[in-house]
Structure formats: structure tokens, C-alpha cells
PDB file of N, CA and C in Angstrom:
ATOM      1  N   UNK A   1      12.928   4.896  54.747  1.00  0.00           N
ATOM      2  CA  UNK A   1      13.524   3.740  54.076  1.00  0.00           C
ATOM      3  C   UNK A   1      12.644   3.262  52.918  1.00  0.00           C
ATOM      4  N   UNK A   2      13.564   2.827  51.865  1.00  0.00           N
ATOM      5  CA  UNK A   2      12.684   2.365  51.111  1.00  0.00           C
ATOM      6  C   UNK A   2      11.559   1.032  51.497  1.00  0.00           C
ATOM      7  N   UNK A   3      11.682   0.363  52.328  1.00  0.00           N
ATOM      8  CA  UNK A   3      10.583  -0.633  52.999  1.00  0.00           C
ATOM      9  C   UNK A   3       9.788   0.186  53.058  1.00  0.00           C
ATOM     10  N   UNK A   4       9.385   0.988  54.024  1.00  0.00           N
ATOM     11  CA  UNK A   4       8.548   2.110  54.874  1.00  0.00           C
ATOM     12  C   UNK A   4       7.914   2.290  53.337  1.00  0.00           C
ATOM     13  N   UNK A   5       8.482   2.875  52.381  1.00  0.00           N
ATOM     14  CA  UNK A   5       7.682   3.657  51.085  1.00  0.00           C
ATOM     15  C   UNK A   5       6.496   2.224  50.546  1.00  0.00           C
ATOM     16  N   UNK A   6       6.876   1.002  50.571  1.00  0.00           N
ATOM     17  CA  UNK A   6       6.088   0.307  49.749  1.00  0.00           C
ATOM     18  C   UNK A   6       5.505  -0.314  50.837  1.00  0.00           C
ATOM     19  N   UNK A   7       4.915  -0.212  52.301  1.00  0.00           N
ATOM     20  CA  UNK A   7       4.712  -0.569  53.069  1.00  0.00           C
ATOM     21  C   UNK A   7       3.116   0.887  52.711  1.00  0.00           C
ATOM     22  N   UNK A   8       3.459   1.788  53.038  1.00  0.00           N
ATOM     23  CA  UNK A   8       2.338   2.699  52.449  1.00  0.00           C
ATOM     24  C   UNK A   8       1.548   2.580  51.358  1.00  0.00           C
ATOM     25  N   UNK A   9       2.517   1.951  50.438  1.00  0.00           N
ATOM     26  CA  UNK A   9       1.955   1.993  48.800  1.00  0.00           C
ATOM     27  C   UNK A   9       0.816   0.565  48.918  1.00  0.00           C
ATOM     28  N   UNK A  10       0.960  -0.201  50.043  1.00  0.00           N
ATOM     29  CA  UNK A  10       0.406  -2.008  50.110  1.00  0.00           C
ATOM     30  C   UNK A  10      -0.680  -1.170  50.871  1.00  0.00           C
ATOM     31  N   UNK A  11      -0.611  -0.179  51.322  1.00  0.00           N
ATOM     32  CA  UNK A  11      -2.036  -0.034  52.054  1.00  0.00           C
ATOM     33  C   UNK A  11      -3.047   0.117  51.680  1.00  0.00           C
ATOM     34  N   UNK A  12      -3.212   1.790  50.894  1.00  0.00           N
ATOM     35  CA  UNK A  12      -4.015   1.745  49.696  1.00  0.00           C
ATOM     36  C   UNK A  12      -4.036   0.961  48.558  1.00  0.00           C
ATOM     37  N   UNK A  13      -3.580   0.307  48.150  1.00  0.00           N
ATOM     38  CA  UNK A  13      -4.165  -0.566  47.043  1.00  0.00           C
ATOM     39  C   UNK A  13      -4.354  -1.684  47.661  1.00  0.00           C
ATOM     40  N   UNK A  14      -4.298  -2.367  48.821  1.00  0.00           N
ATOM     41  CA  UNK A  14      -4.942  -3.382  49.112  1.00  0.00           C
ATOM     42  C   UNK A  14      -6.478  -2.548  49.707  1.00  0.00           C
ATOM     43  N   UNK A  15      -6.806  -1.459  49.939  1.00  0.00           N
ATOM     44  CA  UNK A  15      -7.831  -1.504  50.489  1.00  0.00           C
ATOM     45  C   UNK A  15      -8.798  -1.029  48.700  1.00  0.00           C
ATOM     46  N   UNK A  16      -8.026  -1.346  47.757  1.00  0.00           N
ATOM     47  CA  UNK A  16      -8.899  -0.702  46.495  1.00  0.00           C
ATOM     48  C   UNK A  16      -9.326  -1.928  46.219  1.00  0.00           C
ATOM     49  N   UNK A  17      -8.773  -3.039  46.751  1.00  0.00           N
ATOM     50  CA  UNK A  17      -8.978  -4.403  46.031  1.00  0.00           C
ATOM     51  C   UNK A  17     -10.695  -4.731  46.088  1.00  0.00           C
ATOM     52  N   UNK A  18     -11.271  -4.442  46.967  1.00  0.00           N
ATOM     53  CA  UNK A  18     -12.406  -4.840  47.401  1.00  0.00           C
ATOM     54  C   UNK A  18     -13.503  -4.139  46.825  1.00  0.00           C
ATOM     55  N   UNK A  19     -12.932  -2.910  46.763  1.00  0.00           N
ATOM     56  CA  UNK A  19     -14.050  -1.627  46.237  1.00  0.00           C
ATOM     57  C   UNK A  19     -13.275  -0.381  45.622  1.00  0.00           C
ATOM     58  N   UNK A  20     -12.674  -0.877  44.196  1.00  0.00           N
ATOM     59  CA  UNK A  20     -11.645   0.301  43.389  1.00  0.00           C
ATOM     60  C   UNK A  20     -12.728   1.410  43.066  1.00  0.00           C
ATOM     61  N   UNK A  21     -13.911   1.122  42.416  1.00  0.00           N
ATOM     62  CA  UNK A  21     -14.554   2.436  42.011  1.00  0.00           C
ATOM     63  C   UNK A  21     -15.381   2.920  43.250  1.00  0.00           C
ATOM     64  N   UNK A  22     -15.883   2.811  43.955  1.00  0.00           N
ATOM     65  CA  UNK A  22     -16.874   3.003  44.480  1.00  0.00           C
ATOM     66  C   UNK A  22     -15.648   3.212  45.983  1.00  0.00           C
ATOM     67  N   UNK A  23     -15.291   3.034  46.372  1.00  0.00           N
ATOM     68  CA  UNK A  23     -14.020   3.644  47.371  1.00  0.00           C
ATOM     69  C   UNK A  23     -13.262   4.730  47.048  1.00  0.00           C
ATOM     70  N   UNK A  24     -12.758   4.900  45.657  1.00  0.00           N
ATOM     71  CA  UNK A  24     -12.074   5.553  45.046  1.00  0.00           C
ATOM     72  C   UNK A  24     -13.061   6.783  45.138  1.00  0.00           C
ATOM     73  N   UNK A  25     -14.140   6.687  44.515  1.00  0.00           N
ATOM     74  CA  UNK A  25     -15.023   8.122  43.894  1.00  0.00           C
ATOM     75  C   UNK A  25     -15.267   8.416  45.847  1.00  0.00           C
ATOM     76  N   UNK A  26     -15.485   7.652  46.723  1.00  0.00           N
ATOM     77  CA  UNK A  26     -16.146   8.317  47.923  1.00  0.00           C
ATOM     78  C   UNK A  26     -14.780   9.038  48.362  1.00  0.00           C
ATOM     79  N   UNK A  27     -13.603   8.850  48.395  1.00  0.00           N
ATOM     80  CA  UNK A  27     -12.601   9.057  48.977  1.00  0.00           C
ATOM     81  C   UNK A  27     -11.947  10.381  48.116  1.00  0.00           C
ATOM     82  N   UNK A  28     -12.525  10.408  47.091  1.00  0.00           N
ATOM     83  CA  UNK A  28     -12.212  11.360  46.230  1.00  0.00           C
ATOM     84  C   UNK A  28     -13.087  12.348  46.487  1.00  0.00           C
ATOM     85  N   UNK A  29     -14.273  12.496  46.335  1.00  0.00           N
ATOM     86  CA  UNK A  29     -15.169  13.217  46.717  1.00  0.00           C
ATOM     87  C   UNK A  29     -15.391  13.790  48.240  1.00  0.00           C
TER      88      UNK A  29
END
């Protein structure tokens, strides 16, 4: 469902809120 899709999308970017670069590069790496 479309809920379900932006229910995923609120996850990761609320967890970038705190630490976008430095979360991003570890999670990437």
C-alpha cells in the first residue's frame, strides 16, 4: 500500500536527521 511505502521512506530519513553525513558514509561503507 501506498501508506506502507512512506512509512519506510519516514524511517531512514528520520534516522539521517541526527547524523546525515557521518551515518550516511558508515552505512555506505
Amino acid at each position: 500500500y501506498e501508506l506502507n511505502h512512506s512509512d519506510s521512506n519516514d524511517e531512514p530519513q528520520r534516522v539521517v536527521v541526527p547524523a546525515p553525513y557521518p551515518f550516511i558514509r558508515r552505512m555506505r561503507l
